[in-house]
Structure formats: structure tokens, C-alpha cells
C-alpha atoms as a PDB file:
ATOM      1  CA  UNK A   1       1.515  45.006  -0.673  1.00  0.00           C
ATOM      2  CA  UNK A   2       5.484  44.238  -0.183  1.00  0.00           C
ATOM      3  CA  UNK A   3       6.287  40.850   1.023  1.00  0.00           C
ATOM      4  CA  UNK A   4       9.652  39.368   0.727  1.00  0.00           C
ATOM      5  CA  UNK A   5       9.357  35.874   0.860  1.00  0.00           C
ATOM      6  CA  UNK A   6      12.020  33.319   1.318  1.00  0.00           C
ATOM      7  CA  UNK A   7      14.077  31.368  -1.847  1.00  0.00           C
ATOM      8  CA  UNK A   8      12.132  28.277  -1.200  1.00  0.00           C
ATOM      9  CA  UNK A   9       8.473  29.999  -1.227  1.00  0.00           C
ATOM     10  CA  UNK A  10       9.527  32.523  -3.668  1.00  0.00           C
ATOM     11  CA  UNK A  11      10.135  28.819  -6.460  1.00  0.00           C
ATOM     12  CA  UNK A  12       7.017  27.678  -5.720  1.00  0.00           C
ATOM     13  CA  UNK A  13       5.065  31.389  -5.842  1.00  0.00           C
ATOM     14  CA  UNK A  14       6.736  31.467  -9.535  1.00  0.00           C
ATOM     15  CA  UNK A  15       5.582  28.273 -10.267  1.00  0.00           C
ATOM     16  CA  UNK A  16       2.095  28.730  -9.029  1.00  0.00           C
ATOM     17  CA  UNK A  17       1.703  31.983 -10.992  1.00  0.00           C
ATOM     18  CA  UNK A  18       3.163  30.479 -14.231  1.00  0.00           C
ATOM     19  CA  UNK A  19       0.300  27.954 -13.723  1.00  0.00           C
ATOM     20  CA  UNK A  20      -2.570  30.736 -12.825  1.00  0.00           C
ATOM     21  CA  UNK A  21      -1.065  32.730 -15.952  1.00  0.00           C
ATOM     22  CA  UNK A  22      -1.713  29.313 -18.362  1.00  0.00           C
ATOM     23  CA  UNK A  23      -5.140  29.430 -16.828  1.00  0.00           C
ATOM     24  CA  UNK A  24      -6.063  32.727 -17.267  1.00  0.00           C
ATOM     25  CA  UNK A  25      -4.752  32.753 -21.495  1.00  0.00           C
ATOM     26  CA  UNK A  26      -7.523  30.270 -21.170  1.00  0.00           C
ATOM     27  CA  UNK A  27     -10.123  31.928 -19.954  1.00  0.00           C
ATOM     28  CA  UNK A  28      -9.794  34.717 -22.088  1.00  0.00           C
ATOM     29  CA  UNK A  29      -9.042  32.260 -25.454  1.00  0.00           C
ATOM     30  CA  UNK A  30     -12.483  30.989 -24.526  1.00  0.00           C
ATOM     31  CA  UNK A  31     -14.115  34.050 -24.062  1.00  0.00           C
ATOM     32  CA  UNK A  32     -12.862  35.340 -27.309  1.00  0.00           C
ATOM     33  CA  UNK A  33     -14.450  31.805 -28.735  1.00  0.00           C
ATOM     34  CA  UNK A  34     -17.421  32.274 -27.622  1.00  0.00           C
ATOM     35  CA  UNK A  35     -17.800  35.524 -29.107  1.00  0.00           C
ATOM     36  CA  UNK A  36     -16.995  33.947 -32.410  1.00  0.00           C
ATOM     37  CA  UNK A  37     -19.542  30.869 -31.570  1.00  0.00           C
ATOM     38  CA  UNK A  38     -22.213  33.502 -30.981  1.00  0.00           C
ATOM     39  CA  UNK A  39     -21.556  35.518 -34.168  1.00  0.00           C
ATOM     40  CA  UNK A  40     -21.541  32.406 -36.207  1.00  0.00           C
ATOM     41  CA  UNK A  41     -24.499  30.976 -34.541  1.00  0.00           C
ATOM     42  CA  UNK A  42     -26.976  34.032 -35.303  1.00  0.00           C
ATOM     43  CA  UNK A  43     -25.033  34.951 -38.611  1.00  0.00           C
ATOM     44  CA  UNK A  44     -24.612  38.565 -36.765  1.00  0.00           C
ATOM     45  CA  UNK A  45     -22.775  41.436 -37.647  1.00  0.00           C
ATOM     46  CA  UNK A  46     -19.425  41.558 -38.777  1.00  0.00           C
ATOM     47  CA  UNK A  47     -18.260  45.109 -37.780  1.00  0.00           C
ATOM     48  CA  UNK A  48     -20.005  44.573 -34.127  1.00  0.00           C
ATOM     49  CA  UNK A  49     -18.402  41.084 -33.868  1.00  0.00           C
ATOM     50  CA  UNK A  50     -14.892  42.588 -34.663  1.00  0.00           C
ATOM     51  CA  UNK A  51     -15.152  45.244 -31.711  1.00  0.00           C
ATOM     52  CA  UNK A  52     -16.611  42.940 -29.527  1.00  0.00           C
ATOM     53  CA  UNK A  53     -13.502  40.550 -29.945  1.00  0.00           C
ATOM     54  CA  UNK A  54     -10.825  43.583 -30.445  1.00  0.00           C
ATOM     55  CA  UNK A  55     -12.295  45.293 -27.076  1.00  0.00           C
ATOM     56  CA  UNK A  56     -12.055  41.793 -25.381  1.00  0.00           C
ATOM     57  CA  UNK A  57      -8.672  41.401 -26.198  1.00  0.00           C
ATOM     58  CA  UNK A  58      -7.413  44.906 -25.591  1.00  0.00           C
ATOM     59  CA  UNK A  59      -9.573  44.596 -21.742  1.00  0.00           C
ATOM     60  CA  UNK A  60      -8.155  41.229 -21.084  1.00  0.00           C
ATOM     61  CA  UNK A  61      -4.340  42.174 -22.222  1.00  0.00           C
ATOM     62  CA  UNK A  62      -4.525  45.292 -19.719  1.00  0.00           C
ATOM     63  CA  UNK A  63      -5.448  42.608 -16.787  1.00  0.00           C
ATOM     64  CA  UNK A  64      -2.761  40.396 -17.901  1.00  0.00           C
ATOM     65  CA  UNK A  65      -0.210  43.088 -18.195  1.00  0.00           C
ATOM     66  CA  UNK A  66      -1.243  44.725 -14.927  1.00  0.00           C
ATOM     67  CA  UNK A  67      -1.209  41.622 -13.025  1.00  0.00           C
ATOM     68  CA  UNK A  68       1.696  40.175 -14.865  1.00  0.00           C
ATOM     69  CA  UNK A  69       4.548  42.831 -16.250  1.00  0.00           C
ATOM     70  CA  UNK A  70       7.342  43.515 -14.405  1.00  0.00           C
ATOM     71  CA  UNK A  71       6.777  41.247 -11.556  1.00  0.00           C
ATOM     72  CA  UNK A  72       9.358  41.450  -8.733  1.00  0.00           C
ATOM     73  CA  UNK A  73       9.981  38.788  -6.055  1.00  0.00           C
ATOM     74  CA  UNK A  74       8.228  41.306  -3.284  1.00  0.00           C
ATOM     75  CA  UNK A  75       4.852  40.905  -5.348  1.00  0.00           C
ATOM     76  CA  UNK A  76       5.061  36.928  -5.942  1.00  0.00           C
ATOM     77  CA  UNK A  77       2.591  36.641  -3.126  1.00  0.00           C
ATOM     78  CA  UNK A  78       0.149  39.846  -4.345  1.00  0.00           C
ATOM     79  CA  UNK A  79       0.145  37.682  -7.151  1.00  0.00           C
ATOM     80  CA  UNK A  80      -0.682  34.566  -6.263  1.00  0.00           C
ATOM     81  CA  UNK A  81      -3.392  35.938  -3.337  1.00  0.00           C
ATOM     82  CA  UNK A  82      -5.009  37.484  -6.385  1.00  0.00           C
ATOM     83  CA  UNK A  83      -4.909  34.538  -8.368  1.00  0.00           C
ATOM     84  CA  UNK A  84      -6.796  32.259  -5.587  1.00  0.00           C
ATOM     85  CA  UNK A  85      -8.815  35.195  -4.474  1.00  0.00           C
ATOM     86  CA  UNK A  86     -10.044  34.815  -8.865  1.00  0.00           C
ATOM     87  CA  UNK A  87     -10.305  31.288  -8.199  1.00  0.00           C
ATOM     88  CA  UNK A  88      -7.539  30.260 -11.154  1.00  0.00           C
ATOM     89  CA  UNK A  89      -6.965  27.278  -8.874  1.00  0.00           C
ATOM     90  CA  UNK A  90      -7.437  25.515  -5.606  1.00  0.00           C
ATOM     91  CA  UNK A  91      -6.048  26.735  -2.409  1.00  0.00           C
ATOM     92  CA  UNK A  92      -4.515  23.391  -1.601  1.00  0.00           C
ATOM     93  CA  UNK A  93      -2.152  24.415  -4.084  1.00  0.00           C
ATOM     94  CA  UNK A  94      -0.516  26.770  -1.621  1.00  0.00           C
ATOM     95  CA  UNK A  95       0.266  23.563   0.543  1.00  0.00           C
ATOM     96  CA  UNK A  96       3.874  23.869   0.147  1.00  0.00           C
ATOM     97  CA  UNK A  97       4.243  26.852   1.218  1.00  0.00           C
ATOM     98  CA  UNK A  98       6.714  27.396   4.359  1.00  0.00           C
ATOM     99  CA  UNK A  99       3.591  27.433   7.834  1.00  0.00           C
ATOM    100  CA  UNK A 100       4.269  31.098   8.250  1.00  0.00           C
ATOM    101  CA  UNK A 101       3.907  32.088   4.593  1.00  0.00           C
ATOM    102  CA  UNK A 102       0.826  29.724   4.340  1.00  0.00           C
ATOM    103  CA  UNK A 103      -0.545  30.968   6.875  1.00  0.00           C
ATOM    104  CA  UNK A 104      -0.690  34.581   6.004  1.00  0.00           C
ATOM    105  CA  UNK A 105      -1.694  34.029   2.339  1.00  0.00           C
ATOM    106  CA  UNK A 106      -4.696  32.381   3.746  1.00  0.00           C
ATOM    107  CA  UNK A 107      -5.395  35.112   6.315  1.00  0.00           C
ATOM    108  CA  UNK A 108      -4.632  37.322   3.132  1.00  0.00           C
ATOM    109  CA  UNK A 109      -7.202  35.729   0.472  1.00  0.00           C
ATOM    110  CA  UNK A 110     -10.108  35.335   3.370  1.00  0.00           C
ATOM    111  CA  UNK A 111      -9.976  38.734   3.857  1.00  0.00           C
ATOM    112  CA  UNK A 112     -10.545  39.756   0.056  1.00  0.00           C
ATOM    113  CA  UNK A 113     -12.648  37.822  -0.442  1.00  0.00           C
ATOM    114  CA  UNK A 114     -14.682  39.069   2.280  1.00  0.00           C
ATOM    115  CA  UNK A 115     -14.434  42.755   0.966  1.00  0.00           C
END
């Protein structure tokens, strides 16, 4: 999906992914904890724990680079429909959006979610 938006939207789709981006390092950083809380907690093994945490980094790097990487201005709104449709943060957030822009990020994360 392609969608040009306008200088004003396009500041505050940066600014909403920089914050979904924050949220999502974490998610994973906790995820990756809680591997280490588990291992600790049953005194489990070492060479199992290691892939566990080197798989869940390598997974959760390719989602962050796919999302992420190379991000031009046409996918500021993919971005940031993806990031509400993942629940990073509330859709208020979207308030300031110009109505028309709004309007069809809403129309764009209700109909993801309902896939």
C-alpha cells in the first residue's frame, strides 16, 4: 500500500512510528527477559536457553527490519496502520491526523483487523 500523505501528517506519522518502534524494542527486551527469568527459575539448560534467546532475537530483528528499514514517506501510514492494527498504542493517538487521513487509517485498521 502507497499513500502519499501530506507534510503535516507525514511529522506526526514519523513521530507516531518512532514511538511504536520504542514500544516494540520493549516488547521484545521483555520477551528475551523472560526467557532468562525462566532459565534461571528452573536452573534449565544452558545450550537450549542460548537458542531460545539467539532464535528470539534473530525472529524479532527480521520483524523490526521488515517493518522498519528503509522506510519511505509513501509507507508512513502502512506503518503506523500496522502498528495500531498490533496494538503498540491507542488509536486516539491518530487524533491529529488531517479528517481525511484519519479517516482512512481508521477505515484501514478496522478492516485488518477484521481479516
Amino acid at each position: 500500500m502507497y499513500y502519499e500523505l501530506p507534510k503535516k501528517d507525514k511529522k506526526i506519522a514519523r513521530q507516531l512510528m518512532d514511538k511504536g518502534l520504542l514500544i516494540e524494542f520493549e516488547k521484545g527486551l521483555n520477551s528475551f527477559a523472560a526467557i532468562l527469568e525462566e532459565w534461571k527459575a528452573t536452573n534449565g539448560d544452558v545450550k537450549e536457553t542460548y537458542y531460545k534467546i539467539f532464535s528470539a532475537v534473530k525472529d524479532f530483528d527480521k520483524h523490526i527490519a521488515r517493518r522498519y528499514d528503509g522506510i519511505g514517506g509513501s509507507r508512513y501510514l502502512e506503518t503506523v496502520i500496522y502498528q495500531l492494527v498490533d496494538d503498540l498504542y491507542d488509536v486516539s493517538e491518530i487524533d491529529e491526523f488531517s479528517p481525511p487521513v484519519k479517516a482512512d487509517t481508521l477505515r484501514f485498521v478496522k478492516s485488518w483487523k477484521e481479516m
